[in-house]
Protein backbone atom coordinates (compact mmCIF):
# COMPACT_ATOMS: atom_id res chain seq x y z
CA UNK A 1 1.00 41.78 18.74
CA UNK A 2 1.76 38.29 17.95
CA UNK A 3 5.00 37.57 16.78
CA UNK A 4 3.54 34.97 13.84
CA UNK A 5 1.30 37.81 12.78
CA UNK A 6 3.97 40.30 12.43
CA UNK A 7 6.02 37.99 10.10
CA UNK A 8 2.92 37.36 8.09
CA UNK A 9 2.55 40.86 7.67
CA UNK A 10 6.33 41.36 6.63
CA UNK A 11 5.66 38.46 4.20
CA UNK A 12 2.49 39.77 3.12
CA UNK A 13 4.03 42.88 2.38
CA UNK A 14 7.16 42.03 0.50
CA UNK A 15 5.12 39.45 -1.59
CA UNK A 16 2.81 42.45 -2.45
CA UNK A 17 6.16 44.58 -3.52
CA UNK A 18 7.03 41.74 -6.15
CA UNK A 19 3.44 41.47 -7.53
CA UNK A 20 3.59 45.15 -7.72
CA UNK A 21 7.01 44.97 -9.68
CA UNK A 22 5.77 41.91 -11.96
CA UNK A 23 2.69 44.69 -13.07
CA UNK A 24 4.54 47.67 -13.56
CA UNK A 25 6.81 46.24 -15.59
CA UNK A 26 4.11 44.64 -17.60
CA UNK A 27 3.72 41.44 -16.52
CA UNK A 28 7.71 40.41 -17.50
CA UNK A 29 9.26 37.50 -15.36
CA UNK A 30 11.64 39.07 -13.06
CA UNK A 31 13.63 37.87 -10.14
CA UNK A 32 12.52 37.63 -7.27
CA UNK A 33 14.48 37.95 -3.91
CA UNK A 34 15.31 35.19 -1.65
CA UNK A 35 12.80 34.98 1.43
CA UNK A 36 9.61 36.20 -1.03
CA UNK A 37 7.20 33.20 -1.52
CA UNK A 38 6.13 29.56 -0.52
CA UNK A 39 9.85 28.06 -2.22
CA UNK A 40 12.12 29.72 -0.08
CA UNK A 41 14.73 28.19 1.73
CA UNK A 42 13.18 28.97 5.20
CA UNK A 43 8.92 28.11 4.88
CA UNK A 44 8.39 24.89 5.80
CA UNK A 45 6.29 22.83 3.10
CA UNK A 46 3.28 21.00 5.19
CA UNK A 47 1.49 18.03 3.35
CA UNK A 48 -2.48 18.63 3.20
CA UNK A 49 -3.93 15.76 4.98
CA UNK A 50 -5.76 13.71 2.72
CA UNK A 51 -9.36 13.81 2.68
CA UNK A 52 -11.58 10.76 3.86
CA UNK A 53 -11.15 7.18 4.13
CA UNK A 54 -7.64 7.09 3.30
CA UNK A 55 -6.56 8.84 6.03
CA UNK A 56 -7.40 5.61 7.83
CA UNK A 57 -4.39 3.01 7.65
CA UNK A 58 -5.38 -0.35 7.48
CA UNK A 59 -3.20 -3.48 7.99
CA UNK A 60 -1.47 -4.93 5.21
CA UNK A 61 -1.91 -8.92 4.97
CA UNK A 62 -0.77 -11.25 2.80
CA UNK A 63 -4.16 -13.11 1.46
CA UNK A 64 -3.14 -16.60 2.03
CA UNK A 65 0.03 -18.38 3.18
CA UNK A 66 3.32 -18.72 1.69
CA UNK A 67 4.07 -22.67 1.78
CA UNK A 68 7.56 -23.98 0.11
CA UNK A 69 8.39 -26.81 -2.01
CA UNK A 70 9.31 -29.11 1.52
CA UNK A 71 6.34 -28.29 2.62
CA UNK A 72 4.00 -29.09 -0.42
CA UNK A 73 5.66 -32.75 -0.37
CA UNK A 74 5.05 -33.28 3.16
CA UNK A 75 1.15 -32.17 2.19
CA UNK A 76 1.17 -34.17 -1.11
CA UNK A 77 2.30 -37.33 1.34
CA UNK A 78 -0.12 -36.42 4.14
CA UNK A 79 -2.69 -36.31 1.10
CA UNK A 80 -2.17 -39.48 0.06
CA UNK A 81 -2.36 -41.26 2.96
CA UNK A 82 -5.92 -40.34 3.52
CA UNK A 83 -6.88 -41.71 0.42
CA UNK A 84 -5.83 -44.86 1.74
CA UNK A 85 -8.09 -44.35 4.65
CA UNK A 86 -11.09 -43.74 2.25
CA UNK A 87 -11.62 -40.26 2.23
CA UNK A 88 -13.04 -38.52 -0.31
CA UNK A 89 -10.56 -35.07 -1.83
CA UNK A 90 -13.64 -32.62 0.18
CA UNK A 91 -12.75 -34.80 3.40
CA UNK A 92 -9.35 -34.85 3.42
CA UNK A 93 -8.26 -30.88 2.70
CA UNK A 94 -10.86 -30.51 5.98
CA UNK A 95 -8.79 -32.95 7.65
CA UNK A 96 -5.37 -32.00 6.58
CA UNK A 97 -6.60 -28.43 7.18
CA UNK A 98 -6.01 -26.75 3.50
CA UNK A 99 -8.34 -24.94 1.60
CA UNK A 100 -9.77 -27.35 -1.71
CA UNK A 101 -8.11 -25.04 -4.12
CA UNK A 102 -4.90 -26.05 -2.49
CA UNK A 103 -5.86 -29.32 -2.65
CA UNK A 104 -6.96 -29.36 -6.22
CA UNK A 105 -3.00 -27.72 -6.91
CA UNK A 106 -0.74 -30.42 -4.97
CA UNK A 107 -3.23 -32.99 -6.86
CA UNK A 108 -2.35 -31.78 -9.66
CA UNK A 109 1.40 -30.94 -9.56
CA UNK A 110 2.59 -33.99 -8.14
CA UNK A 111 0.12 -36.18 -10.43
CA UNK A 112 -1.58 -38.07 -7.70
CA UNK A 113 -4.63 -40.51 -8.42
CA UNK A 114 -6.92 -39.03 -6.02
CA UNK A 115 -10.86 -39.68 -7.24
CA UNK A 116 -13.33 -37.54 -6.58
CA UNK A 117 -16.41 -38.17 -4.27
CA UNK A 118 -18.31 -41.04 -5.86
C-alpha cells in the first residue's frame, strides 16, 4: 500500500476518534491532541489557485511618463520657440512629440501666450 494512503488513513482515523469524543460528551469543546487536524504543526497549508482570469499576471505599467521640473522647462522653452516659427499649439505638441494634454499643462503652468489655431 501506498505510504500517503496509510497516513491518510491514520489521520482519518484519529480525526474520527476526536469527532467521536466531541459527541459523546455532548458536543462540549475539548482538546484536541497535537497532530489531529488541518492546524497542526506538521500539514502543510496549500493556497487554492484562484479561479479564472486572475490567475493570468499581466504587466504592470505606469500609464504615461514621469517628466521632472528640468525637464518641463526645457519643454516649456522648446514650446515656445515653435510659436515663433508659426505653429499652431496642435502642431507643435506633434512636433515636440507630447501628447496635447501635456501641452495644454506646461501652457498653463508657466503662463505662456500661446494662441490657439486661428
Amino acid at each position: 500500500m501506498d505510504p500517503a494512503i496509510e497516513e491518510a488513513a491514520k489521520r482519518q482515523s484519529g480525526l474520527e476518534a476526536a469527532k467521536a469524543a466531541f459527541f459523546a460528551s455532548g458536543g462540549q469543546a475539548q482538546l484536541i491532541p497535537t497532530g489531529i487536524g488541518k492546524d497542526s504543526p506538521g500539514v502543510e497549508q496549500v493556497p487554492k489557485p484562484a479561479y479564472g482570469y486572475r490567475t493570468i499576471e499581466t504587466a504592470k505599467s505606469k500609464r504615461g511618463r514621469v517628466i521632472g521640473d528640468e525637464e518641463r522647462r526645457e519643454l516649456a522653452g522648446r514650446l515656445m520657440e515653435c510659436k515663433a516659427a508659426g505653429m499652431t499649439r496642435y502642431k507643435a505638441s506633434k512636433h515636440i512629440g507630447i501628447s496635447e494634454t501635456l501641452c495644454r499643462k506646461l501652457i498653463a503652468e508657466h503662463s505662456l501666450d500661446f494662441p490657439t489655431s486661428q
